[in-house]
Protein backbone atom coordinates (compact mmCIF):
# COMPACT_ATOMS: atom_id res chain seq x y z
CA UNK A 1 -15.84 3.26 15.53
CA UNK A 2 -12.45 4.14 17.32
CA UNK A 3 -10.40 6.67 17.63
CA UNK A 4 -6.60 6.61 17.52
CA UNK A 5 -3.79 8.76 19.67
CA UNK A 6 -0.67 8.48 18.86
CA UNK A 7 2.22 9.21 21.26
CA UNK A 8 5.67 8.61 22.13
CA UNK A 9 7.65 10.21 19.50
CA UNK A 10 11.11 12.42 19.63
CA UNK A 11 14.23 13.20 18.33
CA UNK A 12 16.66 10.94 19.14
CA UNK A 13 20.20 9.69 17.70
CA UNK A 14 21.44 7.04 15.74
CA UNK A 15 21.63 3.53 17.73
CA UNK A 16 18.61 5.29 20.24
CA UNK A 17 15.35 3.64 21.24
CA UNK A 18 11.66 5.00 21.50
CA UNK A 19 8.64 3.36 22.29
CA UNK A 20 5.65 5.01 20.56
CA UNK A 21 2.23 4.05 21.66
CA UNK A 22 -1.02 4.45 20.71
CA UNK A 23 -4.24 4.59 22.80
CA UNK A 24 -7.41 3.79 21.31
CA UNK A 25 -10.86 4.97 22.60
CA UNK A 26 -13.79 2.62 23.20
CA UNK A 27 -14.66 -0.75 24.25
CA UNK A 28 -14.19 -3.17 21.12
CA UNK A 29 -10.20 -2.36 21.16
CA UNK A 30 -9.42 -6.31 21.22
CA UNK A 31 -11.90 -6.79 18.21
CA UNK A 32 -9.28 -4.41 16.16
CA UNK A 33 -6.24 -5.78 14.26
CA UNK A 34 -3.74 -3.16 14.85
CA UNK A 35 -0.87 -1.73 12.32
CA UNK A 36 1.75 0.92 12.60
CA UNK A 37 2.76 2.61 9.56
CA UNK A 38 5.12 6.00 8.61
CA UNK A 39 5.62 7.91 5.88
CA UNK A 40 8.94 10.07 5.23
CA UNK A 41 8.79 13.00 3.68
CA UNK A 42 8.18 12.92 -0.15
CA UNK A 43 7.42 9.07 0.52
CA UNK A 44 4.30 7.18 0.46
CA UNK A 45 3.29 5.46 3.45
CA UNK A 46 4.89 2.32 4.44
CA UNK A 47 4.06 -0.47 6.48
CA UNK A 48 5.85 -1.34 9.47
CA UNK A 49 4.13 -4.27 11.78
CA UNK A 50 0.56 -5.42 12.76
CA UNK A 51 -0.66 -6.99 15.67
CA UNK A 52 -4.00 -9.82 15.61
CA UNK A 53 -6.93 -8.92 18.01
CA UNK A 54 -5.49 -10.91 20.78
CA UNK A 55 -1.29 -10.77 19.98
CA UNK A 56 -1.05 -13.96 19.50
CA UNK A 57 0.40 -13.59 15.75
CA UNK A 58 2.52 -10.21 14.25
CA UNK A 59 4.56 -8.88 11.16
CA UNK A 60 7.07 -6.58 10.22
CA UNK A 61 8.48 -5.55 7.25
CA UNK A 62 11.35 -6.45 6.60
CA UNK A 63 13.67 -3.74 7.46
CA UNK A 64 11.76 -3.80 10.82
CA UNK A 65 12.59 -7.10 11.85
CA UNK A 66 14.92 -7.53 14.84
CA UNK A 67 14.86 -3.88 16.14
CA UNK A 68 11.41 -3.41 16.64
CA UNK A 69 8.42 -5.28 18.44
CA UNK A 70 4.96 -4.55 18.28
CA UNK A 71 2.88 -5.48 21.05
CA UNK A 72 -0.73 -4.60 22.61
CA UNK A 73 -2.69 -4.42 25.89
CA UNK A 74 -6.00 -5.00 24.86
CA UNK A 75 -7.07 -4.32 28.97
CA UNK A 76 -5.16 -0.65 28.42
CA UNK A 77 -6.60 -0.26 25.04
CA UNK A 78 -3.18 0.19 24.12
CA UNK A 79 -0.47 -0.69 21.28
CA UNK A 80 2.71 -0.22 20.99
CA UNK A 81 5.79 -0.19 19.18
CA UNK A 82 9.06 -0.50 21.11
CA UNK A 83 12.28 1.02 18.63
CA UNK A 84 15.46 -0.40 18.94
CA UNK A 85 18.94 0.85 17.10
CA UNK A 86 17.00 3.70 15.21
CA UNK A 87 18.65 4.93 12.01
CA UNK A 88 18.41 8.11 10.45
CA UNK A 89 16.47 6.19 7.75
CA UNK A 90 13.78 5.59 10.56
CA UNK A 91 12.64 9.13 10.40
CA UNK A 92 9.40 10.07 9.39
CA UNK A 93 5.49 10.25 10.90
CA UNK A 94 4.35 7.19 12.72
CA UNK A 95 0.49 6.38 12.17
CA UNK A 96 -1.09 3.60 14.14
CA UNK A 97 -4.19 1.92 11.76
CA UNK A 98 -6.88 -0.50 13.11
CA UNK A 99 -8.84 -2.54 10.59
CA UNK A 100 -11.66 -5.49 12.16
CA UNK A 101 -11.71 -8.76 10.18
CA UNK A 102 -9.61 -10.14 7.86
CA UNK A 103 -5.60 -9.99 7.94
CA UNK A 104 -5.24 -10.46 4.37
CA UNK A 105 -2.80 -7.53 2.50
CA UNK A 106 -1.91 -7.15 6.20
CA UNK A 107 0.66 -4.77 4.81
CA UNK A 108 -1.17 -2.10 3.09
CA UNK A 109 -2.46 1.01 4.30
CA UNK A 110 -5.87 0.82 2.04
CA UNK A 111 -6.95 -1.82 4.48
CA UNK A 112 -6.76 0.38 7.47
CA UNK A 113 -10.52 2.09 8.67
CA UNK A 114 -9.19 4.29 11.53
CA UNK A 115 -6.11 6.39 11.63
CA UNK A 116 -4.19 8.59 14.23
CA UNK A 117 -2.83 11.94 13.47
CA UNK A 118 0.68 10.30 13.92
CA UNK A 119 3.52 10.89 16.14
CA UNK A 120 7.05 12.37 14.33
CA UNK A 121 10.15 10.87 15.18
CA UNK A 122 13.46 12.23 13.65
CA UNK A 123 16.70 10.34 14.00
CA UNK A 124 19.79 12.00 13.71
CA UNK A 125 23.29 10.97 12.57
């Protein structure tokens, strides 16, 4: 079992950058595929990017791609997800997910067997 913090978030403006992270107790972290998801208001949650068990291999959805970067310290027990030109659009509560073995449906939530309690961030215009 692990157990997710979440941290990092703010309000910030349009064209700002964050880096949220999220810290992970125990010592299987690097046996974890690692995903960061958020969900707006009225919105289900939506899938942002994943990281393997070692980094070597990541996604993003598409409206991700370009401004932000997942990455992962597996000797900090740490992940993280660096935020570049943030849009208003970008607001919403950021959840970090592990799940062990398999990266199939990498992209939805269901997969996920750990959760934070999320981090907001709110971007404004």
């Amino acid at each position: 079992q692990v157990q997710l913090v979440e941290s990092g978030g703010g309000l910030v403006q349009a064209g700002d950058s964050l880096r949220l992270s999220c810290a992970a107790s125990g010592r299987t972290f690097s046996s974890y595929i690692m995903g960061w998801f958020r969900q707006a208001p009225g919105k289900e949650r939506e899938f942002v990017s994943a990281i393997s068990w070692s980094g070597g291999s990541t996604w993003y959805a598409d409206s991700m791609k370009g401004r932000f970067t997942i990455s992962r310290d597996n000797a900090k027990n740490t992940v993280y997800l660096q935020m570049n030109s943030l849009k208003p659009e970008d607001t919403a509560v950021y959840y970090c997910g592990a799940r062990r073995f398999s990266i199939a449906n990498i992209g939805r939530w269901g997969e996920y067997d750990y959760w934070g309690q999320g981090t907001q961030v709110t971007v404004s215009s």
